[in-house]
N, C-alpha and C. Protein backbone atom coordinates (compact mmCIF):
# COMPACT_ATOMS: atom_id res chain seq x y z
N UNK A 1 10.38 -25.98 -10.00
CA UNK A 1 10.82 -24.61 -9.79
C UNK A 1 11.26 -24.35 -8.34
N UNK A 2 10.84 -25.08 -7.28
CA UNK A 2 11.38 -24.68 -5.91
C UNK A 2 12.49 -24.98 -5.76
N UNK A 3 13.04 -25.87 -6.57
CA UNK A 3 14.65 -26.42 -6.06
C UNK A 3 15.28 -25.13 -6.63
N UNK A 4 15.07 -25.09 -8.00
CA UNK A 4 16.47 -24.20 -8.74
C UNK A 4 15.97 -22.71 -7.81
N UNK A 5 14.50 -22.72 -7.54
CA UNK A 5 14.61 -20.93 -6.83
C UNK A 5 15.38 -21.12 -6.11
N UNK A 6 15.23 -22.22 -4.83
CA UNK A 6 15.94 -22.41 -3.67
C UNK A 6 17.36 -21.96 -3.84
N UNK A 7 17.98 -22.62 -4.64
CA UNK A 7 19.41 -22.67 -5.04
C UNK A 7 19.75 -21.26 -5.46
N UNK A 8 18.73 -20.19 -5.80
CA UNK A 8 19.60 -19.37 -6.59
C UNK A 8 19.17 -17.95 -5.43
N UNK A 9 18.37 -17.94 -5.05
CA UNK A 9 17.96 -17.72 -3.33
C UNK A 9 18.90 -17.75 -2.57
N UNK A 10 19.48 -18.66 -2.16
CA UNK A 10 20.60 -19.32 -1.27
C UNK A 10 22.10 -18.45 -1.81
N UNK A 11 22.38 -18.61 -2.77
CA UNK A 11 23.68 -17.65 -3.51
C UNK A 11 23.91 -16.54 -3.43
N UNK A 12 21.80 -15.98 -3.50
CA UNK A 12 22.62 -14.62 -3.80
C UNK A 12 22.71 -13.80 -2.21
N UNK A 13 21.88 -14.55 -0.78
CA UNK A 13 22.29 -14.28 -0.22
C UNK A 13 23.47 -14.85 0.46
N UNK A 14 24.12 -15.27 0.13
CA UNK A 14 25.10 -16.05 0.71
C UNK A 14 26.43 -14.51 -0.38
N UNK A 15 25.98 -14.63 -1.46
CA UNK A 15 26.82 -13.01 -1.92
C UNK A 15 26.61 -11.94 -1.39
N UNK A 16 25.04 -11.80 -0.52
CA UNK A 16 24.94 -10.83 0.49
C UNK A 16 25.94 -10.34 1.58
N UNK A 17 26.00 -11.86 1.82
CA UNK A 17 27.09 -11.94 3.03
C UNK A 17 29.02 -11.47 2.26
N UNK A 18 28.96 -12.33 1.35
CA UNK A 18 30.41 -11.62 0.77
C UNK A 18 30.50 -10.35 0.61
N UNK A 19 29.46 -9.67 0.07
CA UNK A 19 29.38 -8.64 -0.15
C UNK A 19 29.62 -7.41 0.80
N UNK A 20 28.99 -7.68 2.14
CA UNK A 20 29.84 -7.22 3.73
C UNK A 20 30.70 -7.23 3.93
N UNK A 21 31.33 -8.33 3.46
CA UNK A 21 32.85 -8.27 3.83
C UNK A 21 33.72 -7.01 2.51
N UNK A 22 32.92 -7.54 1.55
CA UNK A 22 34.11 -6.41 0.54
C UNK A 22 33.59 -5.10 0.42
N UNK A 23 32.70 -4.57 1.36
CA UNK A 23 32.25 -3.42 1.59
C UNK A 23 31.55 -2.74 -0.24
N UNK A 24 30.38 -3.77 -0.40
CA UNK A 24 29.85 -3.90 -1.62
C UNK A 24 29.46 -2.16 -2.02
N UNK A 25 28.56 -1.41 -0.69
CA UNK A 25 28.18 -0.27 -0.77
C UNK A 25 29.23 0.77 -1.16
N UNK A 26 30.39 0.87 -0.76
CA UNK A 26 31.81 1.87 -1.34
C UNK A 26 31.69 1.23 -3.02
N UNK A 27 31.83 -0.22 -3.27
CA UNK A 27 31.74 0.21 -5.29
C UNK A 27 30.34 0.27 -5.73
N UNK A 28 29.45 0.29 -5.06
CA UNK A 28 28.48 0.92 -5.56
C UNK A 28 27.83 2.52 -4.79
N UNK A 29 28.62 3.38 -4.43
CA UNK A 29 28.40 4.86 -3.64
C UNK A 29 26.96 4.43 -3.22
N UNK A 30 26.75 3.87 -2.53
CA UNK A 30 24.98 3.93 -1.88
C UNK A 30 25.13 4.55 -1.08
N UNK A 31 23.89 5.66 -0.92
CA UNK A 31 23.81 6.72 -0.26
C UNK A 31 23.42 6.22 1.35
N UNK A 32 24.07 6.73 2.32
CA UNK A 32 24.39 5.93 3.57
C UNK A 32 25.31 4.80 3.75
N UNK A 33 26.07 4.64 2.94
CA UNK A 33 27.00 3.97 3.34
C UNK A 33 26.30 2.32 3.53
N UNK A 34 26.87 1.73 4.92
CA UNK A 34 26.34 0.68 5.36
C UNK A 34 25.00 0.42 5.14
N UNK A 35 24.57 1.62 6.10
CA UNK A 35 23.23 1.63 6.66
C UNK A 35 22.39 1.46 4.97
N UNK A 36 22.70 2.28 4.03
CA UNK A 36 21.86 1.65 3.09
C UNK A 36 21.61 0.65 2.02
N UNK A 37 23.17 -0.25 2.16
CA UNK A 37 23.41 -1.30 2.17
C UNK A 37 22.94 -2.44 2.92
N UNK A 38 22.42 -2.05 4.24
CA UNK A 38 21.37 -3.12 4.63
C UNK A 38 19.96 -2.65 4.54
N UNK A 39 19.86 -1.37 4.48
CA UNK A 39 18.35 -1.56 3.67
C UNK A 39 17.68 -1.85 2.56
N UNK A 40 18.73 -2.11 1.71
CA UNK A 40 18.54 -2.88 0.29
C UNK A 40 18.30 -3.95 0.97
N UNK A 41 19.22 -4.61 1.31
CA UNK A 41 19.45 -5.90 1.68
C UNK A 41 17.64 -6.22 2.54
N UNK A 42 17.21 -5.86 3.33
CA UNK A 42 16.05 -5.74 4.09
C UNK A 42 14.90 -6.06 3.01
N UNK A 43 14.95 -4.99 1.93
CA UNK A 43 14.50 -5.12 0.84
C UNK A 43 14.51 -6.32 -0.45
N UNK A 44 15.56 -6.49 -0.56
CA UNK A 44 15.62 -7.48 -1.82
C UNK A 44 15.69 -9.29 -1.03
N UNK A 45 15.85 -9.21 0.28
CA UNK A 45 15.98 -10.49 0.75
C UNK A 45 14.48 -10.67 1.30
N UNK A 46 13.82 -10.03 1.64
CA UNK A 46 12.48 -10.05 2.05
C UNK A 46 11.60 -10.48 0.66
N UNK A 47 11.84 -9.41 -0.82
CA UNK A 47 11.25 -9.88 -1.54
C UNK A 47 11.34 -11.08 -2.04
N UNK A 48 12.76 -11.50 -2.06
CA UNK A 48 13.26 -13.06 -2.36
C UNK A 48 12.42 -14.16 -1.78
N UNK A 49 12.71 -13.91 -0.68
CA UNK A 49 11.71 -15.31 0.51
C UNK A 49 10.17 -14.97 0.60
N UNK A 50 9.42 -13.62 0.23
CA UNK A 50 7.94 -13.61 -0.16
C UNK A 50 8.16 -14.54 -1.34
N UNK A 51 8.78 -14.37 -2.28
CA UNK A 51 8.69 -14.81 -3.81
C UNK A 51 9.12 -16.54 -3.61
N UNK A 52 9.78 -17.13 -2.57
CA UNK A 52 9.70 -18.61 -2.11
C UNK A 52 8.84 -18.87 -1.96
N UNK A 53 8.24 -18.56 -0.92
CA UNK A 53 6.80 -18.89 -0.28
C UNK A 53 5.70 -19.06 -1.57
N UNK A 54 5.61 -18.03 -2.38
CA UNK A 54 4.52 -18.10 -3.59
C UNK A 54 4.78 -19.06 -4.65
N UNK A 55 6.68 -19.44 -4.59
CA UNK A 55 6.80 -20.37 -5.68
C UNK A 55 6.22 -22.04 -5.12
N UNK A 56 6.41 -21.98 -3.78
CA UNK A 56 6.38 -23.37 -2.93
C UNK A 56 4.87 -23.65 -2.88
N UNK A 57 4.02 -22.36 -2.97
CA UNK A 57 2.37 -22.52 -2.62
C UNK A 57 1.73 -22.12 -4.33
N UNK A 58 2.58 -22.45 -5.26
CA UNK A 58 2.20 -22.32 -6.85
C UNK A 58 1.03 -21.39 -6.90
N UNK A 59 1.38 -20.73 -6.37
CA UNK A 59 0.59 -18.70 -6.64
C UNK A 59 0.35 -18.26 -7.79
N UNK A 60 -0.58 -18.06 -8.46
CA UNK A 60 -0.34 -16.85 -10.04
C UNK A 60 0.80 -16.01 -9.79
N UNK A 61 1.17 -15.52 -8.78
CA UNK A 61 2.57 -14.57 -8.76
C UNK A 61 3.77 -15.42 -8.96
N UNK A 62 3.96 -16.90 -8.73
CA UNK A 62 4.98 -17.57 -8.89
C UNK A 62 6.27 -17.40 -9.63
N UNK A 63 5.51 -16.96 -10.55
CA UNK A 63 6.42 -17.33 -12.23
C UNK A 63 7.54 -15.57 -11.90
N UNK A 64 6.31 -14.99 -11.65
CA UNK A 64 6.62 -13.51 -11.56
C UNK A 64 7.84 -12.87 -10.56
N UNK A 65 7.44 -13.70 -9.53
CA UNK A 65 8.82 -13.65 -8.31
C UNK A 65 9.74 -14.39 -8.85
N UNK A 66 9.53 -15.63 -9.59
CA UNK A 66 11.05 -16.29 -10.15
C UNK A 66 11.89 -15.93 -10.96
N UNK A 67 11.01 -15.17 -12.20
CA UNK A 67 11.87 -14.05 -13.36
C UNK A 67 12.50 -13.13 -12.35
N UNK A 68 12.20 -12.46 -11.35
CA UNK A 68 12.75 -11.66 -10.61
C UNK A 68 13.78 -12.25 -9.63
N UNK A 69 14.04 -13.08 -9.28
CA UNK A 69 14.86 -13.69 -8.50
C UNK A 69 15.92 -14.04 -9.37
N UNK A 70 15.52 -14.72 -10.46
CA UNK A 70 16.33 -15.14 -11.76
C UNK A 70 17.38 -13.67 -11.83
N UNK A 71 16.67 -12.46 -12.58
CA UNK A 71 17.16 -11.22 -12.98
C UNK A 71 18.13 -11.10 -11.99
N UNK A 72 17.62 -10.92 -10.87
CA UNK A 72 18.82 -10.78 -9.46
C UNK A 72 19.69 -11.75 -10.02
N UNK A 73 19.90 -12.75 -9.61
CA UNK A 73 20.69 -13.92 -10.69
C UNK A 73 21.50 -13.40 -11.46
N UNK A 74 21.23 -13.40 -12.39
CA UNK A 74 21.81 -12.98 -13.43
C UNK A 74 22.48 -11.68 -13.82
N UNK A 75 21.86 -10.76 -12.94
CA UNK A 75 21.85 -9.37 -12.94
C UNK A 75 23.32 -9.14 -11.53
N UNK A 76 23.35 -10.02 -10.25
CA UNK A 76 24.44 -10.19 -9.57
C UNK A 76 26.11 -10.56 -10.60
N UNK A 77 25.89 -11.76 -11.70
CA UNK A 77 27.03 -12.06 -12.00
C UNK A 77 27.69 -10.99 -13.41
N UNK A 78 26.89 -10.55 -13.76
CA UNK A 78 26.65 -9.13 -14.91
C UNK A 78 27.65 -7.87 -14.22
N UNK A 79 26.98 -7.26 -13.16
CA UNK A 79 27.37 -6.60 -12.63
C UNK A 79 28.89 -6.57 -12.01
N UNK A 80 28.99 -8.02 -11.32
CA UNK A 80 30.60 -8.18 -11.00
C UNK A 80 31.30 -8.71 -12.06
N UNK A 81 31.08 -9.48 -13.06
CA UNK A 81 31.98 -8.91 -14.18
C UNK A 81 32.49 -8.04 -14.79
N UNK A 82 31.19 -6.97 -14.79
CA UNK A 82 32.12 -5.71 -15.42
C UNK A 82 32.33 -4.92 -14.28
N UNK A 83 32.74 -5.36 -13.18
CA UNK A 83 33.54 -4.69 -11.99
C UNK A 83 34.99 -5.39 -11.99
N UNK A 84 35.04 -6.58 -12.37
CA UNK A 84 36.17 -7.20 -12.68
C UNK A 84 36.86 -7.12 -14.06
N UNK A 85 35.90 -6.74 -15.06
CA UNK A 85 37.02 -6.15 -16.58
C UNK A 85 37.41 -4.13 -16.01
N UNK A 86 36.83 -3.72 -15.29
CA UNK A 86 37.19 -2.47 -14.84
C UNK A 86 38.10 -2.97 -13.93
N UNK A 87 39.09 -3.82 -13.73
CA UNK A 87 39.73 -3.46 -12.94
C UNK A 87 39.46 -3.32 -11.36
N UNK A 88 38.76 -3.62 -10.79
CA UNK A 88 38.01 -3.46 -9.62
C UNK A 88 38.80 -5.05 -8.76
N UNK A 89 39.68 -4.76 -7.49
CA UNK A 89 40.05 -6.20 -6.81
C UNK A 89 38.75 -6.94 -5.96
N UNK A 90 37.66 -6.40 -5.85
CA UNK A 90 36.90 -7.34 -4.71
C UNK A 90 36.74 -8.55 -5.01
N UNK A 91 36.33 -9.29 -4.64
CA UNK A 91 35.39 -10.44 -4.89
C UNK A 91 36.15 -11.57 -5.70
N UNK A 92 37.52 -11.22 -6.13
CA UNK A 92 38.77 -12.33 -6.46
C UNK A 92 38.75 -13.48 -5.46
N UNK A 93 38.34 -13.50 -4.54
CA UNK A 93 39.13 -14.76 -4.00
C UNK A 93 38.24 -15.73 -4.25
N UNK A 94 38.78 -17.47 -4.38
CA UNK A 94 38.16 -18.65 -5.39
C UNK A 94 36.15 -18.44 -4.77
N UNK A 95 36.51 -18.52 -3.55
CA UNK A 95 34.72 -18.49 -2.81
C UNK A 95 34.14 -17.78 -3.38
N UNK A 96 34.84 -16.27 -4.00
CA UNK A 96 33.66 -15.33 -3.89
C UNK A 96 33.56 -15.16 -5.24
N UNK A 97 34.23 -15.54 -6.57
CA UNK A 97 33.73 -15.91 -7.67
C UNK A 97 33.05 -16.83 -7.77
N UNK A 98 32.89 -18.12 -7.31
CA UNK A 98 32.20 -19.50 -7.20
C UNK A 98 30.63 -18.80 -6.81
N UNK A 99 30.56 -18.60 -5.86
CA UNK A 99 29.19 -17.63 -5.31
C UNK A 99 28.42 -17.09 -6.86
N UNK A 100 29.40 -15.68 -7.22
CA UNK A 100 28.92 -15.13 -8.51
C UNK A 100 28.37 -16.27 -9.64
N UNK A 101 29.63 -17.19 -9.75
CA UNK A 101 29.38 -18.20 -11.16
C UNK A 101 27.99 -18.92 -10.77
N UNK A 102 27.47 -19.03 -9.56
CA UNK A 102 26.51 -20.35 -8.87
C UNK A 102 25.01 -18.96 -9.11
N UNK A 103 25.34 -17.89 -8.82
CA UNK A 103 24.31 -16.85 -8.92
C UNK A 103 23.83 -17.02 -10.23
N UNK A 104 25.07 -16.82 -11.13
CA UNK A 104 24.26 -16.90 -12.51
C UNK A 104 23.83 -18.84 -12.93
N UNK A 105 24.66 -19.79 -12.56
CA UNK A 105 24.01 -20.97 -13.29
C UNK A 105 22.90 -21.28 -12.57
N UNK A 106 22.22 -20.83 -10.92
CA UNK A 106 21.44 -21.15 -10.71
C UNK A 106 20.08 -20.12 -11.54
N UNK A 107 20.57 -19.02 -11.54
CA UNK A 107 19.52 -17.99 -12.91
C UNK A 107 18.97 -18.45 -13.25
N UNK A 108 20.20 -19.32 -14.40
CA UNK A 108 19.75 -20.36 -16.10
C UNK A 108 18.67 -21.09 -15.34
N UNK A 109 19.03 -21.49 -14.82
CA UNK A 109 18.13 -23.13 -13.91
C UNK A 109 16.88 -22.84 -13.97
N UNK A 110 17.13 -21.65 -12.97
CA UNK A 110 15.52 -21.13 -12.66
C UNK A 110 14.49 -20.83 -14.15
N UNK A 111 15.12 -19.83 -14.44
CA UNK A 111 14.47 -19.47 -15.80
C UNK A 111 14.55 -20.46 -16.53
N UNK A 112 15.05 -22.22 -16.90
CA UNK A 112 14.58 -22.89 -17.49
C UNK A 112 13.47 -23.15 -16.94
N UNK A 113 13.25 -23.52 -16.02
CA UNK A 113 11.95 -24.18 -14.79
C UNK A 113 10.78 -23.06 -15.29
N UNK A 114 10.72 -21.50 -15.16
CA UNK A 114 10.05 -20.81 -15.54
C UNK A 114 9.15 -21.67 -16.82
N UNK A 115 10.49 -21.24 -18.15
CA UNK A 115 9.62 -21.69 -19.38
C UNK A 115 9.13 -22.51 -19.13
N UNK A 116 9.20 -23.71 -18.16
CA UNK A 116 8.63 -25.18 -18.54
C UNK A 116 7.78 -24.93 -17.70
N UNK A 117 6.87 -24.34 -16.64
CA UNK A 117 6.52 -23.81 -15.64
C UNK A 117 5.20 -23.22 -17.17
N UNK A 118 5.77 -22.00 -18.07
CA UNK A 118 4.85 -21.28 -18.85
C UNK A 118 4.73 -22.69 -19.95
N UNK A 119 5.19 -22.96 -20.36
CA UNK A 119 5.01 -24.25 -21.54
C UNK A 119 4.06 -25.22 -20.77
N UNK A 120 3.64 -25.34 -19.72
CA UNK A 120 2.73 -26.26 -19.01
C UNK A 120 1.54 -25.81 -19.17
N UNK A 121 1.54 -24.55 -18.75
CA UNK A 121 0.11 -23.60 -18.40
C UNK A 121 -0.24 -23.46 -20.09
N UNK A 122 0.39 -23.08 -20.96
CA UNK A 122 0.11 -22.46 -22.11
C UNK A 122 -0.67 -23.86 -23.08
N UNK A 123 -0.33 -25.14 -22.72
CA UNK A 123 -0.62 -26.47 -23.02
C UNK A 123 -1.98 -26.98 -22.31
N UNK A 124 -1.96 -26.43 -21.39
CA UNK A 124 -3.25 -26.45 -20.45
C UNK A 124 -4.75 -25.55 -20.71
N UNK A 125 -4.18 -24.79 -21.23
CA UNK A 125 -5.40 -23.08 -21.51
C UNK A 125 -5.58 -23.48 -23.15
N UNK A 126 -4.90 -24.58 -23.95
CA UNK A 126 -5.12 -24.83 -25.21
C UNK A 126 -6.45 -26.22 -25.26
């Protein structure tokens, strides 16, 4: 599970960063503009790298930060799709779809690692 978190960790801030550039906060009206566009960011990247740390030190919270990192995952390439069937130009250029597509296959990854992660424990408590 630390590799695929790693990997899907790595994407979505690395879409953090794209996301600055295409001024992510204007298609989503966040209230403050920038400024509350990096306090998400403060927020969801902080919880990300707590939720490393617990996957790397196999925590009871482990599993729990990875479904959530996953969701981000998955929940990043969701979102800019249907910003891209609306018609919406950001995030077209080859990098910054690659980013999205890597957000969601690293997801899958993770959340396979999860189940096999719960299919271990559940084999163990039997």
């Amino acid at each position: 599970m630390p590799r695929s978190y790693f990997w899907t960790l790595l994407f979505l801030i690395l879409h953090q960063i794209d996301a600055a550039y295409w001024k992510e906060w204007e298609m989503f009206h966040v209230p403050g503009g920038v400024q509350g566009f990096l306090v998400f960011n403060l927020a969801a990247i902080a919880l990300v790298l707590v939720g490393y740390r617990h996957v790397l030190l196999t925590t009871p919270r482990a599993v729990l930060y990875a479904c959530v990192c996953a969701a981000l995952g998955v929940g990043t390439c969701l979102i800019h799709a249907g910003f891209a069937l609306a018609g919406m130009e950001q995030f077209h250029l080859p990098l910054s779809v690659a980013i999205i597509v890597l957000c969601l296959a690293s997801a899958v990854w993770l959340l396979c690692d999860v189940r096999r992660v719960l299919g271990q424990r559940a084999r163990q408590a039997a």
